[in-house]
PDB file of N, CA and C in Angstrom:
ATOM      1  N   UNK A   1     -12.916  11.089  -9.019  1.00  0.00           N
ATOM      2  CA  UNK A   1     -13.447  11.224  -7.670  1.00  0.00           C
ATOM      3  C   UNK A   1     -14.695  12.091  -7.703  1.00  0.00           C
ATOM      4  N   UNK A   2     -15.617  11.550  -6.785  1.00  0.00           N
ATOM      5  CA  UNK A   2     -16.713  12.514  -6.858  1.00  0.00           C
ATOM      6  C   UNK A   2     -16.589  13.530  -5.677  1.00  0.00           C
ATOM      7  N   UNK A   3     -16.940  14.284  -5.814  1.00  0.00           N
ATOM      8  CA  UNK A   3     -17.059  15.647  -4.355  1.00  0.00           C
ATOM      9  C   UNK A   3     -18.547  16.059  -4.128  1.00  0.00           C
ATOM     10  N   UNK A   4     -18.654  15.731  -2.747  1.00  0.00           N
ATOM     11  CA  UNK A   4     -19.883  15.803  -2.070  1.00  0.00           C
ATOM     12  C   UNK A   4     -19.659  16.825  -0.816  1.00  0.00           C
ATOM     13  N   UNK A   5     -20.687  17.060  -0.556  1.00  0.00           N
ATOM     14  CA  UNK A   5     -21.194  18.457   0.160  1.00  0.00           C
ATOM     15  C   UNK A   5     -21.720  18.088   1.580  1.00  0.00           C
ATOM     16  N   UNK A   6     -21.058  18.313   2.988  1.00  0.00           N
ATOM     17  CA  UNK A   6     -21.993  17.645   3.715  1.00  0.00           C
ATOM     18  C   UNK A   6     -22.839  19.025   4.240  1.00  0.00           C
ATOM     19  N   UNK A   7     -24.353  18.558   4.870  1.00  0.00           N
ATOM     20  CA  UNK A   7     -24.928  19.434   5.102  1.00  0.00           C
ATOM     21  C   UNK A   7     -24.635  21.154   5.969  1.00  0.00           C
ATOM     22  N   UNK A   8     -23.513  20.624   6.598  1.00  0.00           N
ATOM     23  CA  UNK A   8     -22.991  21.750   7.556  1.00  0.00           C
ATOM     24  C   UNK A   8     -22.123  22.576   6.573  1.00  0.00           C
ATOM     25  N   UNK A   9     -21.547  21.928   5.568  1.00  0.00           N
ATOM     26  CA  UNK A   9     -21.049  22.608   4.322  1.00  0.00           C
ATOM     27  C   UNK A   9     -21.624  24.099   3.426  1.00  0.00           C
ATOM     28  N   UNK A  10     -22.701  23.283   3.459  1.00  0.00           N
ATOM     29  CA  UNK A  10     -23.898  23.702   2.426  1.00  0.00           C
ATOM     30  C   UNK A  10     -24.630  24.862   3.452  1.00  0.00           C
ATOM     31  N   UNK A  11     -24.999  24.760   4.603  1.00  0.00           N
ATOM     32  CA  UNK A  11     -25.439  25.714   5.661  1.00  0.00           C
ATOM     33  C   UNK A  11     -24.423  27.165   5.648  1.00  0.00           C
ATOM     34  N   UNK A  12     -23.048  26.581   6.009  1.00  0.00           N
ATOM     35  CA  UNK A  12     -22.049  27.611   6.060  1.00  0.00           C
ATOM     36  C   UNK A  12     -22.024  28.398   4.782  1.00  0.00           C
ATOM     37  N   UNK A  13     -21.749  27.947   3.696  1.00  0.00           N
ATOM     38  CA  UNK A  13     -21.740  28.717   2.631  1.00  0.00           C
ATOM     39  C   UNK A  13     -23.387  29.468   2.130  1.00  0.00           C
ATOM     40  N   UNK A  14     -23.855  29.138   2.753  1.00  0.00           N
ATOM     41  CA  UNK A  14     -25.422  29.800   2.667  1.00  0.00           C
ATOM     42  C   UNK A  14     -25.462  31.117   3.394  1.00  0.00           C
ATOM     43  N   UNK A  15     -25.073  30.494   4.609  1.00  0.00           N
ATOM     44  CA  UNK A  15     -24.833  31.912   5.491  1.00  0.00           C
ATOM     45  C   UNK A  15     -23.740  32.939   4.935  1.00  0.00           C
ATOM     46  N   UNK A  16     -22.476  32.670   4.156  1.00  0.00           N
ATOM     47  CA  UNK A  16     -21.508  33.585   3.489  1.00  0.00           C
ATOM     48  C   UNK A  16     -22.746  34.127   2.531  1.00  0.00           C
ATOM     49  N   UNK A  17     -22.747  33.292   1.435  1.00  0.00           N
ATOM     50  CA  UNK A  17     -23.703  34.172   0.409  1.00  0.00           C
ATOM     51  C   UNK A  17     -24.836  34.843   1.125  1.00  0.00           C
ATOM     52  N   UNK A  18     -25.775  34.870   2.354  1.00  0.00           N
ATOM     53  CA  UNK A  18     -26.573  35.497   2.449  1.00  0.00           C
ATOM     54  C   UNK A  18     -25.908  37.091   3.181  1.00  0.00           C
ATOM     55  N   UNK A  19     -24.876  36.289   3.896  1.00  0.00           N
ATOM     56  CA  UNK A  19     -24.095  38.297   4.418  1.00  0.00           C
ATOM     57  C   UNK A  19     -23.953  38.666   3.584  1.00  0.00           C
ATOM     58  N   UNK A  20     -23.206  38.135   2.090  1.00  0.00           N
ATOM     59  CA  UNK A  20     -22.823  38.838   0.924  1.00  0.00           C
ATOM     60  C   UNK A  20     -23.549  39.491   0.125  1.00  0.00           C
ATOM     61  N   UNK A  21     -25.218  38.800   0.177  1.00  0.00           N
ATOM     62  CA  UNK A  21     -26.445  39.399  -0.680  1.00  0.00           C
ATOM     63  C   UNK A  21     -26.537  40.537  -0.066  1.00  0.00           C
ATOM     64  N   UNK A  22     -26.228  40.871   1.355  1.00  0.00           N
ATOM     65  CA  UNK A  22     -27.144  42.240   2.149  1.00  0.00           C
ATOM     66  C   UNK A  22     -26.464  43.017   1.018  1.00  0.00           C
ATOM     67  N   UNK A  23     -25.106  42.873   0.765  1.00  0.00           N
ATOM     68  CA  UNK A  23     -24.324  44.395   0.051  1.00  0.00           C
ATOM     69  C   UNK A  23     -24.712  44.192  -1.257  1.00  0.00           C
ATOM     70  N   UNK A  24     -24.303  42.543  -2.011  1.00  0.00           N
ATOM     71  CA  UNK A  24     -24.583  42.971  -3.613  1.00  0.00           C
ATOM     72  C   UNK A  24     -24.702  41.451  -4.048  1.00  0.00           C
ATOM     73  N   UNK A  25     -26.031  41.350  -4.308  1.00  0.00           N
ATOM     74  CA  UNK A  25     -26.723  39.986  -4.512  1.00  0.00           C
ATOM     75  C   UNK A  25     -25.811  39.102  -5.546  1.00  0.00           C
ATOM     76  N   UNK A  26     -25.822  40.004  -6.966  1.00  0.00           N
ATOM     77  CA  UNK A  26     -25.062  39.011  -7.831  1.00  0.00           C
ATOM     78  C   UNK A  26     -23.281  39.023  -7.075  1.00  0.00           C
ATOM     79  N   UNK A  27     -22.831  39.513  -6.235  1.00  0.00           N
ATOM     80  CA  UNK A  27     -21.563  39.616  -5.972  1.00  0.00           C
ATOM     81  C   UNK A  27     -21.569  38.016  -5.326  1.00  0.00           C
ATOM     82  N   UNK A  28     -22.757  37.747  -4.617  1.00  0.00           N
ATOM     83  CA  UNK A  28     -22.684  36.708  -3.811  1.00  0.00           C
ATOM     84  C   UNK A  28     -22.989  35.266  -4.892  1.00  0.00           C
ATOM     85  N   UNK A  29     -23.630  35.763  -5.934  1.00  0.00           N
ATOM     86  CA  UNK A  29     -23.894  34.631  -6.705  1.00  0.00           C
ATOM     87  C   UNK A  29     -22.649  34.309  -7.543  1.00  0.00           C
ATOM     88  N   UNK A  30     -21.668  35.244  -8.261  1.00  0.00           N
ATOM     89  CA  UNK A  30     -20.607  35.328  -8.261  1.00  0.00           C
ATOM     90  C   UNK A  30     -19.415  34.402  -7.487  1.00  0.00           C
ATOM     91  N   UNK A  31     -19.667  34.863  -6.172  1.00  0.00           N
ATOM     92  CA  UNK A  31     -19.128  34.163  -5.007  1.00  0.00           C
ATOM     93  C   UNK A  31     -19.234  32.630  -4.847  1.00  0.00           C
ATOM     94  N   UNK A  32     -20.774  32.354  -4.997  1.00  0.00           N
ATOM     95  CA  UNK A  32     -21.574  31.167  -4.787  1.00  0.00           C
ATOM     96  C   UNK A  32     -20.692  30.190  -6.029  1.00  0.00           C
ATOM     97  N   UNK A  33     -21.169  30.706  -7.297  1.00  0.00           N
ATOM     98  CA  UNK A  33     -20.063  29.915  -8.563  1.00  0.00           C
ATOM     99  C   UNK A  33     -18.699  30.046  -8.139  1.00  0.00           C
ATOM    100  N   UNK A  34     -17.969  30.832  -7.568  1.00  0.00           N
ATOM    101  CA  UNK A  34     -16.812  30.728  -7.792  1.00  0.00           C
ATOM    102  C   UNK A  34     -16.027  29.058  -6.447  1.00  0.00           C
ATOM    103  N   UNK A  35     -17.229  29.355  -5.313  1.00  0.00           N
ATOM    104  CA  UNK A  35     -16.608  28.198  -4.309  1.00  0.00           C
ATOM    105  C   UNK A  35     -16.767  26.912  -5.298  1.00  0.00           C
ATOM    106  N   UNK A  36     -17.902  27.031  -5.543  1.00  0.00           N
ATOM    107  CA  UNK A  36     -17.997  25.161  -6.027  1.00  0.00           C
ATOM    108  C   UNK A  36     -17.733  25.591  -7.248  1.00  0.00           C
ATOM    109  N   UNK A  37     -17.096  25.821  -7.824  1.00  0.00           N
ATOM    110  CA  UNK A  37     -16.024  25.696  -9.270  1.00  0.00           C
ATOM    111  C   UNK A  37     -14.691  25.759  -8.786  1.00  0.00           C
ATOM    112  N   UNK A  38     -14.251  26.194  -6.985  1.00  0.00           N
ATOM    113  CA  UNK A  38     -12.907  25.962  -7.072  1.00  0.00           C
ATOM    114  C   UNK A  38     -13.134  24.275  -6.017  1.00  0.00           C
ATOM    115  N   UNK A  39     -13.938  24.102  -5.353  1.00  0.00           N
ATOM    116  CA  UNK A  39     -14.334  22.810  -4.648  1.00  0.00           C
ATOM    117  C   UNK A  39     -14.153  21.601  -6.149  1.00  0.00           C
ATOM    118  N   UNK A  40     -14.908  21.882  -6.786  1.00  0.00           N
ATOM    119  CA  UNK A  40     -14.912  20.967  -7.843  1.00  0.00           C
ATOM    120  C   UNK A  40     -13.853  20.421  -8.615  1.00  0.00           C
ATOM    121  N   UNK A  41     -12.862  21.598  -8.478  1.00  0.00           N
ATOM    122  CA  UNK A  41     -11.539  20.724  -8.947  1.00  0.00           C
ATOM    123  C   UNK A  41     -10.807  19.923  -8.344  1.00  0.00           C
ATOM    124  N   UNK A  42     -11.864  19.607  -6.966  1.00  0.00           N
ATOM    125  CA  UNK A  42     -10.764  18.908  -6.554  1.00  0.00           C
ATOM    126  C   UNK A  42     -10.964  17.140  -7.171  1.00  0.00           C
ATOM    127  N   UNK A  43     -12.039  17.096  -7.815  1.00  0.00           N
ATOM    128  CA  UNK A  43     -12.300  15.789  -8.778  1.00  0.00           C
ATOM    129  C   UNK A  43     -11.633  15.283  -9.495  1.00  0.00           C
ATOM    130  N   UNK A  44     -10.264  16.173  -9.833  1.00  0.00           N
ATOM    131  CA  UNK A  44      -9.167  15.506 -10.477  1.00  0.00           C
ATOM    132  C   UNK A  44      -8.002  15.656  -9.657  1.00  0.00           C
ATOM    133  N   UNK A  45      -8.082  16.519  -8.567  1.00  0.00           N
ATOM    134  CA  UNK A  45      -6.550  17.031  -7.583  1.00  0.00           C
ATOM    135  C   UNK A  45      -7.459  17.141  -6.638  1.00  0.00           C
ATOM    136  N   UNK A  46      -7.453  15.691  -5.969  1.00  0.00           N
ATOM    137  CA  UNK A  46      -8.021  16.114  -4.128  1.00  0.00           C
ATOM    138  C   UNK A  46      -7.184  16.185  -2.969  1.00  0.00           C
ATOM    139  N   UNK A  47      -5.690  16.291  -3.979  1.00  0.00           N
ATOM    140  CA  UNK A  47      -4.528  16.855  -2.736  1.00  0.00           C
ATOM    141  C   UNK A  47      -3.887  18.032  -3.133  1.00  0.00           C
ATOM    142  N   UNK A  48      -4.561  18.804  -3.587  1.00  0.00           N
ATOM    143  CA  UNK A  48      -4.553  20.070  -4.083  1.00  0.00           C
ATOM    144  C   UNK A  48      -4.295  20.799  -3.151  1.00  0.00           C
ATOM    145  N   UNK A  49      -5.152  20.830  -1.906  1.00  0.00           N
ATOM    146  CA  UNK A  49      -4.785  21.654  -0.675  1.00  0.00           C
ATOM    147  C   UNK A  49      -3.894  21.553   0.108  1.00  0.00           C
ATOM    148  N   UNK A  50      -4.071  22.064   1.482  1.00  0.00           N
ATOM    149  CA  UNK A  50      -2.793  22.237   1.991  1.00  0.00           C
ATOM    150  C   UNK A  50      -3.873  21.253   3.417  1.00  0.00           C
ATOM    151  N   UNK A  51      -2.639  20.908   4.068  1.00  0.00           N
ATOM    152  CA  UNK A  51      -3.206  20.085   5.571  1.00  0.00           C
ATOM    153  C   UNK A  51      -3.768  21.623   6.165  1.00  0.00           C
ATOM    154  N   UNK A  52      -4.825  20.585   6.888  1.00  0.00           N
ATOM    155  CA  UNK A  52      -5.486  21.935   7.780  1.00  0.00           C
ATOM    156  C   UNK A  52      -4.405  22.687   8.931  1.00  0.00           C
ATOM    157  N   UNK A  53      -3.842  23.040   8.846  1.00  0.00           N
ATOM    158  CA  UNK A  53      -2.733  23.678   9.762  1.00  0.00           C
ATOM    159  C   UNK A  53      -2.950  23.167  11.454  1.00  0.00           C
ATOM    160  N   UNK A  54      -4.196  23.310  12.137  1.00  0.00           N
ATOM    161  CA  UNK A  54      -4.771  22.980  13.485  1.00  0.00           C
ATOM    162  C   UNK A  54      -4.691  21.907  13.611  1.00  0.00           C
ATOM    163  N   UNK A  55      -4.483  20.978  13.004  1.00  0.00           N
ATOM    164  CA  UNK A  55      -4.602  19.040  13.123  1.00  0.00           C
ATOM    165  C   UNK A  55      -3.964  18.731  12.262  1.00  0.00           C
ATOM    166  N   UNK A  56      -3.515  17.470  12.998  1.00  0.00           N
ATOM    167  CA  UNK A  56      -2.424  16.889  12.550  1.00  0.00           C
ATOM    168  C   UNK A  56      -2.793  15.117  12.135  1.00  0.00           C
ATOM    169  N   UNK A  57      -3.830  15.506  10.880  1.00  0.00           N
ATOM    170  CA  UNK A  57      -4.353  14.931  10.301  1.00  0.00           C
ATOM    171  C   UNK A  57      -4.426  14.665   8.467  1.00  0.00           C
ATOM    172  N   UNK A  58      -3.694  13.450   8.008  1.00  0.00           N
ATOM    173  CA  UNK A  58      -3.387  13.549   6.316  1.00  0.00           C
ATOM    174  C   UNK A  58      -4.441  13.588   5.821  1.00  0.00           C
ATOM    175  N   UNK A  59      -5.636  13.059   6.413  1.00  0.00           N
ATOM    176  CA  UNK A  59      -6.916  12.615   5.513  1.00  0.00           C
ATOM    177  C   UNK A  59      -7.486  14.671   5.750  1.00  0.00           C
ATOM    178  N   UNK A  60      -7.396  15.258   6.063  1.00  0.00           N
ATOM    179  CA  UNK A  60      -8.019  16.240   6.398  1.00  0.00           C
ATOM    180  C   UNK A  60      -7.309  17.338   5.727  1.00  0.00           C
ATOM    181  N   UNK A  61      -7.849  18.688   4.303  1.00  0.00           N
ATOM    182  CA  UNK A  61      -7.579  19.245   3.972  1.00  0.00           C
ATOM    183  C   UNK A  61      -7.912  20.494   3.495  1.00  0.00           C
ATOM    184  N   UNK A  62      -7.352  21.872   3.182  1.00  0.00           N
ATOM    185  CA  UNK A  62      -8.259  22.718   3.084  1.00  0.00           C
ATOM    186  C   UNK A  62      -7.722  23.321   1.947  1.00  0.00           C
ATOM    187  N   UNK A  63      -8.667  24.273   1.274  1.00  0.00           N
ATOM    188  CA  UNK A  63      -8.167  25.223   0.197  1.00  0.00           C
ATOM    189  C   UNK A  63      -8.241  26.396   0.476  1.00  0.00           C
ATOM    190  N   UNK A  64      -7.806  27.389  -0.117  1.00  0.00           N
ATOM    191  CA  UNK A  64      -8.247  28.739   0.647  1.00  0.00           C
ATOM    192  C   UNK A  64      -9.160  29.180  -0.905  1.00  0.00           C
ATOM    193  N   UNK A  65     -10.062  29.905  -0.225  1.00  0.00           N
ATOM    194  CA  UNK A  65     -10.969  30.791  -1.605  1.00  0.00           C
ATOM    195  C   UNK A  65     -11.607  31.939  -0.992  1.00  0.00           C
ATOM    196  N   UNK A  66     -11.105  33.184  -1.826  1.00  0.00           N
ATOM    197  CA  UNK A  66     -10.787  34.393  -1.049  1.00  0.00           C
ATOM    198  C   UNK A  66     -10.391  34.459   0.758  1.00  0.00           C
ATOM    199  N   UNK A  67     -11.113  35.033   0.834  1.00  0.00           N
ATOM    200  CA  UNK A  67     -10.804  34.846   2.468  1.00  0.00           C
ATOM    201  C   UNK A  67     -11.785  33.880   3.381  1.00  0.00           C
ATOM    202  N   UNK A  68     -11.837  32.450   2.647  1.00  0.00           N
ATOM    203  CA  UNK A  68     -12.834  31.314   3.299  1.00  0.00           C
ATOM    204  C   UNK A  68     -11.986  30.719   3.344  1.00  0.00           C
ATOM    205  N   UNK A  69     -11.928  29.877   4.278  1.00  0.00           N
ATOM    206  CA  UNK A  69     -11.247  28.180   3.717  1.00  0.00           C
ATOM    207  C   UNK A  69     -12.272  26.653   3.664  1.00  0.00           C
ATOM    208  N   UNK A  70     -12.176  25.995   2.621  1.00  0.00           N
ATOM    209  CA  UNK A  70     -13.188  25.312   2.713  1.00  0.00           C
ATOM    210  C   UNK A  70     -12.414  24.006   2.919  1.00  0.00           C
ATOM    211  N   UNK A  71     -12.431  23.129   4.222  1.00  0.00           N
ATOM    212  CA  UNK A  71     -12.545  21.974   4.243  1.00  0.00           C
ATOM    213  C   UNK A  71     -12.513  20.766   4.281  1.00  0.00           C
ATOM    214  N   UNK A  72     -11.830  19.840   3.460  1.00  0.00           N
ATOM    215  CA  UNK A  72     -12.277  18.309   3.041  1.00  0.00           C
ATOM    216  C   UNK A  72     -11.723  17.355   3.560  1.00  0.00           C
ATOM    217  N   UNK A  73     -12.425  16.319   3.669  1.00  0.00           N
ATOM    218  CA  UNK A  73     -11.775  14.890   3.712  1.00  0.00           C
ATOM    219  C   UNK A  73     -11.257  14.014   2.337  1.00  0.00           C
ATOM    220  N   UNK A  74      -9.989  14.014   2.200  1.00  0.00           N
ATOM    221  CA  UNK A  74     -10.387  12.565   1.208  1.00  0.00           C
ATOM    222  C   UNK A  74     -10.569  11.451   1.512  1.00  0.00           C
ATOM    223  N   UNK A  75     -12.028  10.696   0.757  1.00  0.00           N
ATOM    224  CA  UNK A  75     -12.407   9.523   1.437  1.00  0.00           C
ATOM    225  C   UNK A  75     -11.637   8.373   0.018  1.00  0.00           C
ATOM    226  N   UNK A  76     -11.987   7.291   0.335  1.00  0.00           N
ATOM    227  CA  UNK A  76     -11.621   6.462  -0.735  1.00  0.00           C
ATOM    228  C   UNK A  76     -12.267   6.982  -2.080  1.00  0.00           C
ATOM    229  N   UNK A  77     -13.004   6.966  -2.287  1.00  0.00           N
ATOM    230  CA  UNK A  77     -13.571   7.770  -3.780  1.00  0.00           C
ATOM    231  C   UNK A  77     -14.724   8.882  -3.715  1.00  0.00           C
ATOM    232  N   UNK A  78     -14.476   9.377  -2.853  1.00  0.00           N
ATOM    233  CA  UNK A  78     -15.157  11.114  -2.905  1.00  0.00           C
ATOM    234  C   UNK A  78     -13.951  11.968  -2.511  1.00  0.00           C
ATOM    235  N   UNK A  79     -14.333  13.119  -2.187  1.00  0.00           N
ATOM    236  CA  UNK A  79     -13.675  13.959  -1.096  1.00  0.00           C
ATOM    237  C   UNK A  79     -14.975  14.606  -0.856  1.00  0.00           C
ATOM    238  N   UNK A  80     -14.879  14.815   0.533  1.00  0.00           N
ATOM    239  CA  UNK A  80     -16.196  15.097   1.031  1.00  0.00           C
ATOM    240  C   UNK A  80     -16.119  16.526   1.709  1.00  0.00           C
ATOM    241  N   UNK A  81     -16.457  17.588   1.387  1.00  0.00           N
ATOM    242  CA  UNK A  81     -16.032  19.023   1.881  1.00  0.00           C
ATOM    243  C   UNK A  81     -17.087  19.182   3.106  1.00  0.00           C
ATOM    244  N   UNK A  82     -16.432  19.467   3.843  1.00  0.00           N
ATOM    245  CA  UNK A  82     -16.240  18.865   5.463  1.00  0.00           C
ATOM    246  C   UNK A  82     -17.535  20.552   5.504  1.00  0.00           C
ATOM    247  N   UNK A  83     -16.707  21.614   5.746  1.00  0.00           N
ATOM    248  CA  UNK A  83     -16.880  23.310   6.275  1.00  0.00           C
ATOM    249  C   UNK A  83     -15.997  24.326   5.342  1.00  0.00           C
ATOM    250  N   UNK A  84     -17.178  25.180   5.581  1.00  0.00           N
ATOM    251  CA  UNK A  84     -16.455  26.697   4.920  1.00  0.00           C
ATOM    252  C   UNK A  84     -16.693  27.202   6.193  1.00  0.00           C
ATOM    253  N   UNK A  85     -15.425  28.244   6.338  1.00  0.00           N
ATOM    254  CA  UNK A  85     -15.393  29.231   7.487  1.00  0.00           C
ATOM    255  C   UNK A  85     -14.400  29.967   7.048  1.00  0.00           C
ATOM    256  N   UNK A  86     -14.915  31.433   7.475  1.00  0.00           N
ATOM    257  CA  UNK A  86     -14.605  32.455   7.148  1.00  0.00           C
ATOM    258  C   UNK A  86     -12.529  32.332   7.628  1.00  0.00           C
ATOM    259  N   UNK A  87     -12.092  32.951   7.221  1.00  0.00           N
ATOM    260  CA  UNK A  87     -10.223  32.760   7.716  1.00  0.00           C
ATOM    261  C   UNK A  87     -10.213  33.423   8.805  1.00  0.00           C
ATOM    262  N   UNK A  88     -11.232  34.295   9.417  1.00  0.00           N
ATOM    263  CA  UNK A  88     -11.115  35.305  10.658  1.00  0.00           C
ATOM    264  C   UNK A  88     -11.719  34.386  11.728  1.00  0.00           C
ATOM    265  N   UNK A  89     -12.148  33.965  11.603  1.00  0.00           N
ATOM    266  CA  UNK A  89     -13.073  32.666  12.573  1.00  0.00           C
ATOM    267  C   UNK A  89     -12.249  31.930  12.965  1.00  0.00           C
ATOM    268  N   UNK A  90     -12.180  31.442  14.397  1.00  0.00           N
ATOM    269  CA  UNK A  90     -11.706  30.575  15.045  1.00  0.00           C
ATOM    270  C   UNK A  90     -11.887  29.137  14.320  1.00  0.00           C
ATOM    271  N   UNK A  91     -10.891  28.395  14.071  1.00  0.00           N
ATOM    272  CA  UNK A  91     -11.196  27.087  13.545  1.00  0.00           C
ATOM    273  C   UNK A  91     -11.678  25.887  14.631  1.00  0.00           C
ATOM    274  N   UNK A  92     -12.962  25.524  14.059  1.00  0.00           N
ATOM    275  CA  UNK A  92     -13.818  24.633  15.565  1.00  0.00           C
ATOM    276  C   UNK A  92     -13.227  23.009  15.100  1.00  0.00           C
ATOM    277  N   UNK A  93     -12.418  22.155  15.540  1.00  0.00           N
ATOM    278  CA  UNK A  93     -12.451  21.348  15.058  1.00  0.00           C
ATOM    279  C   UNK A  93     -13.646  20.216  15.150  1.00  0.00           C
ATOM    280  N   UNK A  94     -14.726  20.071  15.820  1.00  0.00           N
ATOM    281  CA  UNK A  94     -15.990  20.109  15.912  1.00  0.00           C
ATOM    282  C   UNK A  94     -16.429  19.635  14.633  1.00  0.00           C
ATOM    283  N   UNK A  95     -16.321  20.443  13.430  1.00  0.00           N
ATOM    284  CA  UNK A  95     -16.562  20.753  12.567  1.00  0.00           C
ATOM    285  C   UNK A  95     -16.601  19.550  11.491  1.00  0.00           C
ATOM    286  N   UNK A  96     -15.155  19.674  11.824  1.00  0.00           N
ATOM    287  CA  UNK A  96     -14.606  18.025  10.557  1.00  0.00           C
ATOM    288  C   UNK A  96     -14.976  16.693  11.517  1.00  0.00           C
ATOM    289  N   UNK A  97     -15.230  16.309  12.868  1.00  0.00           N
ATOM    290  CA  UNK A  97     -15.732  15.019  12.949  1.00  0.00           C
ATOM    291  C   UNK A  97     -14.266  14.736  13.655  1.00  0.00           C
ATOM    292  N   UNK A  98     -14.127  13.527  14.071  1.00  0.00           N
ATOM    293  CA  UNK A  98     -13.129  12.037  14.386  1.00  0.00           C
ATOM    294  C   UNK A  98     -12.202  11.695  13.760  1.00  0.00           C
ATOM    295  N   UNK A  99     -11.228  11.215  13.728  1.00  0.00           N
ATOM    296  CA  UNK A  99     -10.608  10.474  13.047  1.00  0.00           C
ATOM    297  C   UNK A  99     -11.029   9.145  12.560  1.00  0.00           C
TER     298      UNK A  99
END
């Protein structure tokens, strides 16, 4: 399976690593490798996660990484990582789209 990034993905985790640079730049680059090296496994386990708890949706799943949760859909041959948001943040379902 391939794993793709949608743009609101890629925004959110920009904004984590950039709060994270104010305190300690490589902490965030650190950070930055550690999401998409744990996103990436999901190329062999894209039911690795757990259902998003808020919806009551199979195609829709999340992982936790530190205190983020990131995300995904599995599509027929991607999984497509939907959002990162912080675990203190209200979950927008907005976010992931339609059924």
């Amino acid at each position: 399976m391939r794993v793709v990034w949608s743009p609101l993905a890629i925004e959110r985790a920009s904004e984590a690593a950039r709060h994270i640079a104010e305190d300690s730049p490589p902490t965030a680059r650190k950070w930055v490798d550690g999401l998409f090296a744990c996103a990436g496994a999901l190329r062999q386990f894209p039911r690795r996660g757990r259902r998003v708890p808020e919806l009551d949706r199979s195609d829709l799943r999340e992982l936790l990484f530190g205190s983020y949760r990131i995300v995904y859909r599995i599509e027929a041959r991607r999984v497509a990582i939907l959002t990162v948001r912080h675990s203190r943040r209200q979950f927008d379902p907005s976010e992931v789209g339609s059924p």
